[in-house]
C-alpha atoms as a PDB file:
ATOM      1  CA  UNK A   1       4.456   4.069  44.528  1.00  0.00           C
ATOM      2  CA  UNK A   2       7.053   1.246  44.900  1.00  0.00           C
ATOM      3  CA  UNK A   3       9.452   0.226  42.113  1.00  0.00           C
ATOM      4  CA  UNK A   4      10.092  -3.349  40.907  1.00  0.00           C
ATOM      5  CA  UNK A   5      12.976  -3.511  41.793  1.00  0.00           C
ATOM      6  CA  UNK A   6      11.295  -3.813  45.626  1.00  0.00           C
ATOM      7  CA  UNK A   7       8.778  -6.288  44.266  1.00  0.00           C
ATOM      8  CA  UNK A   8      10.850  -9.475  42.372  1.00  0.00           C
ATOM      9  CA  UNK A   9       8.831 -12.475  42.116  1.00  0.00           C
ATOM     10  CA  UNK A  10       5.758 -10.303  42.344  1.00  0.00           C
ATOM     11  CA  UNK A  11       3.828 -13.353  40.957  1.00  0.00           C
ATOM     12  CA  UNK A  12       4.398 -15.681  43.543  1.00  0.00           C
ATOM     13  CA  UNK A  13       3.170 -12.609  46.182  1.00  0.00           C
ATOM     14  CA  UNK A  14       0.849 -10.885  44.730  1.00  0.00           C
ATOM     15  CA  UNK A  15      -1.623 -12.406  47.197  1.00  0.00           C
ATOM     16  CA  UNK A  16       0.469 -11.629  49.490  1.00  0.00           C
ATOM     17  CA  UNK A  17      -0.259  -8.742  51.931  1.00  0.00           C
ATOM     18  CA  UNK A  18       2.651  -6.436  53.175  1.00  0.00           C
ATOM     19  CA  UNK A  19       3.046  -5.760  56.690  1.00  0.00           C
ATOM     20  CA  UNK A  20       4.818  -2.908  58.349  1.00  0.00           C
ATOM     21  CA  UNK A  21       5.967  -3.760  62.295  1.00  0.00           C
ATOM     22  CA  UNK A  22       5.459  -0.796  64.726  1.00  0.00           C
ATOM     23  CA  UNK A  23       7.749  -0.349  67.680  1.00  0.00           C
ATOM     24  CA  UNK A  24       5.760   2.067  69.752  1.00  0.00           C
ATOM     25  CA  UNK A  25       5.928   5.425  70.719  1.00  0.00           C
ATOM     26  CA  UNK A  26       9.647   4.523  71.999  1.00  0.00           C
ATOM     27  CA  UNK A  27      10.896   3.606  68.625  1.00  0.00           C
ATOM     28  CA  UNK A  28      12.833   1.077  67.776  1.00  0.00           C
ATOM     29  CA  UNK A  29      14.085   0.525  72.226  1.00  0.00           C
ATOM     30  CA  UNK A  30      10.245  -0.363  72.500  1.00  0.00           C
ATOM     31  CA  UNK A  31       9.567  -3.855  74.433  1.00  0.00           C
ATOM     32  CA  UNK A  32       8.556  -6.591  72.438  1.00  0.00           C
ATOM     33  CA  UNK A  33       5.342  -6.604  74.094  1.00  0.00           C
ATOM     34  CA  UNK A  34       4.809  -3.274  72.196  1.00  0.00           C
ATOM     35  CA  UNK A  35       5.365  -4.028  69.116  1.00  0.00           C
ATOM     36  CA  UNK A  36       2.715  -4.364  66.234  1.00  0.00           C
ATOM     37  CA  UNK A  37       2.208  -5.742  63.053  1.00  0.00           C
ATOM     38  CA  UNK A  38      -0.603  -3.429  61.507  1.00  0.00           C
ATOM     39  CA  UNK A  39      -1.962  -3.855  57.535  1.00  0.00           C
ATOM     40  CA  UNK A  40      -0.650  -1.204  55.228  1.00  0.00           C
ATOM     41  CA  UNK A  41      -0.873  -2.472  51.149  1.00  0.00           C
ATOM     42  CA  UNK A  42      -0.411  -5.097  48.870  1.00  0.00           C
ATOM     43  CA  UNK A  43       0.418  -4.925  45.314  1.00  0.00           C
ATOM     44  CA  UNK A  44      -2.594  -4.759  43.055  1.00  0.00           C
ATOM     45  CA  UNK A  45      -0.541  -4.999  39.390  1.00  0.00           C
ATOM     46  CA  UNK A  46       2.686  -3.788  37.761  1.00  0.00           C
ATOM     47  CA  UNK A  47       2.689  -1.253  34.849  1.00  0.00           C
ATOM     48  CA  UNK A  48       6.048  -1.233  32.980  1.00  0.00           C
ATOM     49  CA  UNK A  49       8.533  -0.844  35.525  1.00  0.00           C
ATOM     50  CA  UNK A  50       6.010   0.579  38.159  1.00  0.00           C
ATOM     51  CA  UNK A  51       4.605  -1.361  40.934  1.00  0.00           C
ATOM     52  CA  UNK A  52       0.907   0.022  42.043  1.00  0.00           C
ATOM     53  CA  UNK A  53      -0.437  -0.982  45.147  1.00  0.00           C
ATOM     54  CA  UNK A  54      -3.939  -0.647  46.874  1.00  0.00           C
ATOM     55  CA  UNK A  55      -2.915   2.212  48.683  1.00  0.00           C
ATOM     56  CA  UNK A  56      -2.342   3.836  45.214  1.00  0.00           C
ATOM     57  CA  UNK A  57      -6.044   3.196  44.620  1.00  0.00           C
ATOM     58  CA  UNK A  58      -7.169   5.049  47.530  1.00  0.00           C
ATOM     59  CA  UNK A  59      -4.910   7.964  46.616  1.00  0.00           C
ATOM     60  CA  UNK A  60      -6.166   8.110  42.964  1.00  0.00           C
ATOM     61  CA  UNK A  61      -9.958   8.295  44.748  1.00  0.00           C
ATOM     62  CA  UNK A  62      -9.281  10.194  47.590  1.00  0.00           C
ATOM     63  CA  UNK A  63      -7.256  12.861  44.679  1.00  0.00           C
ATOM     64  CA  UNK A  64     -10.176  12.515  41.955  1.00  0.00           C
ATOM     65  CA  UNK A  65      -7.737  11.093  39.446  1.00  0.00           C
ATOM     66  CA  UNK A  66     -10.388   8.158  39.477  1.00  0.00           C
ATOM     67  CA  UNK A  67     -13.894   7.450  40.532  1.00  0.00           C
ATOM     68  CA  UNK A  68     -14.716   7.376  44.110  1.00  0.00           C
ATOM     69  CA  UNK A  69     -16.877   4.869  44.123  1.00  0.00           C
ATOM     70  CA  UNK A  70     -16.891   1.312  42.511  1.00  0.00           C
ATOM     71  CA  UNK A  71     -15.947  -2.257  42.724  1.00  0.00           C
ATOM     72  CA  UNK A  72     -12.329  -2.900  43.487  1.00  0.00           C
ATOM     73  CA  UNK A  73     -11.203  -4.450  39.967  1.00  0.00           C
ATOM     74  CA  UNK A  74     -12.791  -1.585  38.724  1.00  0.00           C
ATOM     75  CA  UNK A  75     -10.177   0.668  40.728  1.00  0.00           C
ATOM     76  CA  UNK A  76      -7.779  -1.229  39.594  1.00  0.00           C
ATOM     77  CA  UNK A  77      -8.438  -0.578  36.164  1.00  0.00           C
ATOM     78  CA  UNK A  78      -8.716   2.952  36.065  1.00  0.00           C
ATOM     79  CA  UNK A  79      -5.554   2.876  37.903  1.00  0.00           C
ATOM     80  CA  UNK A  80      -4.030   1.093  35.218  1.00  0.00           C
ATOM     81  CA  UNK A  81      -5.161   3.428  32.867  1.00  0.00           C
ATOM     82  CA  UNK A  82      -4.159   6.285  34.747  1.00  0.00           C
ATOM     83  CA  UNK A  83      -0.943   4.922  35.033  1.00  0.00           C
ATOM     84  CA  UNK A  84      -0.340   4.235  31.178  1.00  0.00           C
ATOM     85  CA  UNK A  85      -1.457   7.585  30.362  1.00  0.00           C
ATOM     86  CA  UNK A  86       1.075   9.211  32.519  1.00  0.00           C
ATOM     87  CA  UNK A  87       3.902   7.030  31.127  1.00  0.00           C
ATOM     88  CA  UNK A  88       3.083   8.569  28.271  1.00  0.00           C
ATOM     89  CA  UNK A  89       2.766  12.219  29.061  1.00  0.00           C
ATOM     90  CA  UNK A  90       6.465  11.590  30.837  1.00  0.00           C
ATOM     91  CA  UNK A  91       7.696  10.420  27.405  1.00  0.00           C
ATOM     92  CA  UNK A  92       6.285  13.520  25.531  1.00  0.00           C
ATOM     93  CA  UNK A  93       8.090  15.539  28.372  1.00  0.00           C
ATOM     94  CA  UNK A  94       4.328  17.676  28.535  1.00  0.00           C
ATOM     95  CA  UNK A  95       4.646  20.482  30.983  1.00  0.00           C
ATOM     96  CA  UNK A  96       3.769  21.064  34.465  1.00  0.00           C
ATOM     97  CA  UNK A  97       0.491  22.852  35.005  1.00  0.00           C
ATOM     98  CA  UNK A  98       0.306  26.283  37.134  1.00  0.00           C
ATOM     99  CA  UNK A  99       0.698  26.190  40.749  1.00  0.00           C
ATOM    100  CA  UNK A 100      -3.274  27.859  40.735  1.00  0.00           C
ATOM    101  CA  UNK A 101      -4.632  24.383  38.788  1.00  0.00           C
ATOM    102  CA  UNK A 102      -3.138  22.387  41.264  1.00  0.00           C
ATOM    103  CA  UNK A 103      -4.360  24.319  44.288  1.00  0.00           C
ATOM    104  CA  UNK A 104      -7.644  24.258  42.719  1.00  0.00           C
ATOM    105  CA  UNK A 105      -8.402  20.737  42.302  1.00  0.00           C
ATOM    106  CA  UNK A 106      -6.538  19.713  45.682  1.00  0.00           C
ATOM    107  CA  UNK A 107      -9.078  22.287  47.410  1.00  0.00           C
ATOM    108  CA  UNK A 108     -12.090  20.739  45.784  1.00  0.00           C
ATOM    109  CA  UNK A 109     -10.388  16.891  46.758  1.00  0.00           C
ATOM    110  CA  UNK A 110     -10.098  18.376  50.292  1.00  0.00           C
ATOM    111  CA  UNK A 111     -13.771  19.697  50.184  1.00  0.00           C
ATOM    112  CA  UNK A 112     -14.921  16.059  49.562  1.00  0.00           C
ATOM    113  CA  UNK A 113     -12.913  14.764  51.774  1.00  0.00           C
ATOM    114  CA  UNK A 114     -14.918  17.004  54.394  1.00  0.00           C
ATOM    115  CA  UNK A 115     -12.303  19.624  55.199  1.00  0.00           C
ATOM    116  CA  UNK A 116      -9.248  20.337  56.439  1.00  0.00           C
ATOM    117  CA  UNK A 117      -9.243  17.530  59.727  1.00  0.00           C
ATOM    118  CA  UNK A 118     -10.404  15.096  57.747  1.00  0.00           C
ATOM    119  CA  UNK A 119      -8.107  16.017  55.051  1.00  0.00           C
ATOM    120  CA  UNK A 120      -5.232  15.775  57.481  1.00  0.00           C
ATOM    121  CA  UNK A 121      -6.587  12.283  58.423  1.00  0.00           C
ATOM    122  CA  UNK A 122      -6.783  10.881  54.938  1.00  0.00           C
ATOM    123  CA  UNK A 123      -3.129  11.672  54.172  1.00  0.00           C
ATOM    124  CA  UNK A 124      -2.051  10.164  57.345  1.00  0.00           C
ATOM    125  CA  UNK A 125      -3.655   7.034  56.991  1.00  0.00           C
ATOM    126  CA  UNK A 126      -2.232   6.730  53.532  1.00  0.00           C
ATOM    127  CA  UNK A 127       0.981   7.835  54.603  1.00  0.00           C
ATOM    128  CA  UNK A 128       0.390  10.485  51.722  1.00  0.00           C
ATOM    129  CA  UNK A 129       3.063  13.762  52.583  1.00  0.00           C
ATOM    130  CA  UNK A 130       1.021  17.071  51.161  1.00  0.00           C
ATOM    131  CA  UNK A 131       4.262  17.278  48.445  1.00  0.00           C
ATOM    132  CA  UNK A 132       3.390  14.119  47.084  1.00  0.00           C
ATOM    133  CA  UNK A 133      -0.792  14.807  46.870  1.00  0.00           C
ATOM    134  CA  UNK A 134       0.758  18.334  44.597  1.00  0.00           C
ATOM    135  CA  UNK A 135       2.977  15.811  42.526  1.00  0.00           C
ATOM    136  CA  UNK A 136       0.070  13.915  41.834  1.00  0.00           C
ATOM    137  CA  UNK A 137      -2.336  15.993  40.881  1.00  0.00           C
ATOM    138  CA  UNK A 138      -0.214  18.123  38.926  1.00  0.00           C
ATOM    139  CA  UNK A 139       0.393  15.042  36.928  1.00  0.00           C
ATOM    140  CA  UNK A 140      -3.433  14.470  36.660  1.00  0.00           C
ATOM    141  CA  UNK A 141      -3.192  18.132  35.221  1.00  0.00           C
ATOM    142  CA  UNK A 142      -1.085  17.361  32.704  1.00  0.00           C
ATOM    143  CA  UNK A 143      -2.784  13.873  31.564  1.00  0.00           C
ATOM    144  CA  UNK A 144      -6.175  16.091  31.175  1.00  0.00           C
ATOM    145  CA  UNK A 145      -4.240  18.960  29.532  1.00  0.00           C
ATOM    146  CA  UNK A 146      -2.843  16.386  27.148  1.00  0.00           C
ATOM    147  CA  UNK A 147      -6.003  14.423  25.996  1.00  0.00           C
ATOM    148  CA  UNK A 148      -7.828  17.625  25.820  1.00  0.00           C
ATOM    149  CA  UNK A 149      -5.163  18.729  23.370  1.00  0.00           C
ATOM    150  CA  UNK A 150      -5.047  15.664  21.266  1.00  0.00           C
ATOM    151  CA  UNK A 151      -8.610  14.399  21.358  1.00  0.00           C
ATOM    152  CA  UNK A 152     -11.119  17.061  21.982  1.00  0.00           C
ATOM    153  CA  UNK A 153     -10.940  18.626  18.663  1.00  0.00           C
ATOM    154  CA  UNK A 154     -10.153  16.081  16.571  1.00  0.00           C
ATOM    155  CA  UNK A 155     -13.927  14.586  17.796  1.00  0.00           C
ATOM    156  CA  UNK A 156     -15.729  17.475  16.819  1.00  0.00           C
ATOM    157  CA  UNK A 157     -18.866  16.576  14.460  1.00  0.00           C
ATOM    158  CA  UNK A 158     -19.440  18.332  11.756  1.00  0.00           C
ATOM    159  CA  UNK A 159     -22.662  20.677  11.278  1.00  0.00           C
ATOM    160  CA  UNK A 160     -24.423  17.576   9.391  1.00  0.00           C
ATOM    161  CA  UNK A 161     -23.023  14.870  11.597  1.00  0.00           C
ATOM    162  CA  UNK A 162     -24.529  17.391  14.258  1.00  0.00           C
ATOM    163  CA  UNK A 163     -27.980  18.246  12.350  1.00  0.00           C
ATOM    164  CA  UNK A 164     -28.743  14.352  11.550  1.00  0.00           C
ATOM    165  CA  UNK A 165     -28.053  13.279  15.124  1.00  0.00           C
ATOM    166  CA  UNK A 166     -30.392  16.356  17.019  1.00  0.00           C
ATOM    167  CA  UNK A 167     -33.169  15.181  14.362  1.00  0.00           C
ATOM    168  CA  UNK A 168     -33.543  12.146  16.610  1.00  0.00           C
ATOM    169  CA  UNK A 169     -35.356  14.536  18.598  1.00  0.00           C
ATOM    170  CA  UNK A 170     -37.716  15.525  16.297  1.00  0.00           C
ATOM    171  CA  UNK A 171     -38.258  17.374  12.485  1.00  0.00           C
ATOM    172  CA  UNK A 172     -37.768  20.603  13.668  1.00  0.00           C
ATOM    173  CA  UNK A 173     -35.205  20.241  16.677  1.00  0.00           C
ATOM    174  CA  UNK A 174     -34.699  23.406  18.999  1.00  0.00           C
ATOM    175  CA  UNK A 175     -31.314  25.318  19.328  1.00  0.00           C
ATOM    176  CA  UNK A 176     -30.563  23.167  22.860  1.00  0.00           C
ATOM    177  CA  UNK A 177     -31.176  20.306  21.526  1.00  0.00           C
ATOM    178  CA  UNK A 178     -28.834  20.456  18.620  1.00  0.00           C
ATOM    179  CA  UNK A 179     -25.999  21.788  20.987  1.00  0.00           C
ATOM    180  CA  UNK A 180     -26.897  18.651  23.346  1.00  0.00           C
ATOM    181  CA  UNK A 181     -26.366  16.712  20.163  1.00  0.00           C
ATOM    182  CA  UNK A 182     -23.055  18.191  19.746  1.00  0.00           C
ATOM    183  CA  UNK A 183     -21.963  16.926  22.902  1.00  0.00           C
ATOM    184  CA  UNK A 184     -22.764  13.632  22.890  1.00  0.00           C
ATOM    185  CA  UNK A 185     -21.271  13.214  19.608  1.00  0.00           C
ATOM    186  CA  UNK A 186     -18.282  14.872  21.144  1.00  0.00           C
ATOM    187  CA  UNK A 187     -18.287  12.914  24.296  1.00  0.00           C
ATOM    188  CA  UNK A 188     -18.279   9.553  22.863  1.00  0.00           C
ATOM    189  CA  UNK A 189     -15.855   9.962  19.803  1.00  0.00           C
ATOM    190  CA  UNK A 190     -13.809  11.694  22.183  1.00  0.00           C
ATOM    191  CA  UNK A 191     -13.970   8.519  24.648  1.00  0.00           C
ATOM    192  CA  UNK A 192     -13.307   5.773  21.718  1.00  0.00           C
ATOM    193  CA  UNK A 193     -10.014   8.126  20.495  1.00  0.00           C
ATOM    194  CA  UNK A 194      -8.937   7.760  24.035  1.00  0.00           C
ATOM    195  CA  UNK A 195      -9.678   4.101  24.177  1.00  0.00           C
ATOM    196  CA  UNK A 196      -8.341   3.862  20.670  1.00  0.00           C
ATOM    197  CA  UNK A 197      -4.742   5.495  21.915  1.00  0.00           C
ATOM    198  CA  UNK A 198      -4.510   3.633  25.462  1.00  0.00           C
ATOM    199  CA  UNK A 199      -4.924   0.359  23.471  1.00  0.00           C
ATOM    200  CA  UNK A 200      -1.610   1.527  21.608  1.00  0.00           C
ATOM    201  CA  UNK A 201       0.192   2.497  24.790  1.00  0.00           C
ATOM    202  CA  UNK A 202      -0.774  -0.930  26.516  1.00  0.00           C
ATOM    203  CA  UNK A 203       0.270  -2.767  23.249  1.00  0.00           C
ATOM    204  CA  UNK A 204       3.824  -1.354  24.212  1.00  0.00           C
ATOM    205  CA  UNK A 205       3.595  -1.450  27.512  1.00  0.00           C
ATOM    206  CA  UNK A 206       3.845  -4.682  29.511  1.00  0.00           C
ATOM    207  CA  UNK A 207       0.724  -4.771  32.034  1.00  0.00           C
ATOM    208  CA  UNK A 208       0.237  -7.401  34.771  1.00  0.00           C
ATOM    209  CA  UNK A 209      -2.298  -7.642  37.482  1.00  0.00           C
ATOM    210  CA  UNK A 210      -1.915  -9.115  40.922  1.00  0.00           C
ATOM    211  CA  UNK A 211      -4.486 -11.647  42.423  1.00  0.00           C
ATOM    212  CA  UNK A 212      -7.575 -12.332  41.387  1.00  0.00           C
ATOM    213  CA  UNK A 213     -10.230 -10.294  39.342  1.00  0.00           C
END
């Protein structure tokens, strides 16, 4: 990611699109003839002091930190949310995972990538070093480790919270359906504490997005 301090008067660019110049195989003696200017980001919106750029949406899909799939405002903000969360998990100083999580969930993000080659070719074309993909899901590890923590029990239902919403099913539900009623009760007060404490973190946190939505 790039700091501010790289990006002043972000506003007036944020359209912009950055361009890196290559000089060739050579390096920098290369002819002029050889040289290149090839696309390589553009800032996509500033979170606190952090800058976050396209590319930084590709990592967080190509990683799993956010879906794979979707429009690209959407990207953007899951990045942004992904980004506030781990501000915050910084402040609170939580701890790294093990060295087994993160080799776990970079092997499934290399499986979907289609394997080791294509792996390789993803990182390059992000200019993503295989230290930095472990830095980054490790902190993915510890945002999930976190809000699992904080939220997961506090959204439990309790046994007539969980009784009233299986009866939807029917009179008399059946033992799976009252466990499936458990979960979506779980899932979805889990998902508005979450909302409920990124609101909070935002509130504090100065959040601007680049271009257009």
């Amino acid at each position: 990611m790039t700091t501010v301090s790289l990006m002043q008067g972000w506003r007036r660019r944020a359209a912009a699109t950055v361009y890196l110049v290559v000089l060739g195989l050579t390096g920098a003696r290369a002819p002029v003839q050889a040289r290149q200017a090839v696309l390589v980001d553009r800032l996509v919106a500033v979170v606190g002091e952090q800058a976050l750029t396209w590319r930084d949406v590709e990592v967080a899909r190509l990683l799993g930190s956010i879906p794979a799939a979707g429009a690209p405002a959407d990207g953007v903000d899951r990045l942004v949310a992904r980004e506030l969360m781990h501000l915050e998990v910084e402040r609170l100083g939580v701890s790294e995972p093990i060295a087994a999580a993160v080799d776990e969930r970079l092997g499934r993000a290399r499986q979907r990538a289609g394997g080791d080659p294509a792996w390789t070719r993803h990182l390059q074309a992000l200019g993503l070093s295989e230290v930095r993909a472990r830095e980054w899901v490790a902190d993915d590890l510890r945002i999930d480790v976190y809000v699992d923590q904080r939220f997961t029990a506090a959204a439990q239902p309790t046994d007539v919270e969980t009784a009233a919403e299986a009866a939807r099913a029917g009179a008399a539900p059946s033992p799976e359906q009252i466990a499936d009623a458990r979960r979506r009760l779980v899932q979805a007060r889990r998902a508005a504490l979450v909302a409920d404490w990124l609101d909070g973190i935002r509130g504090r946190t100065p959040v601007q997005i680049a271009g257009p939505r």
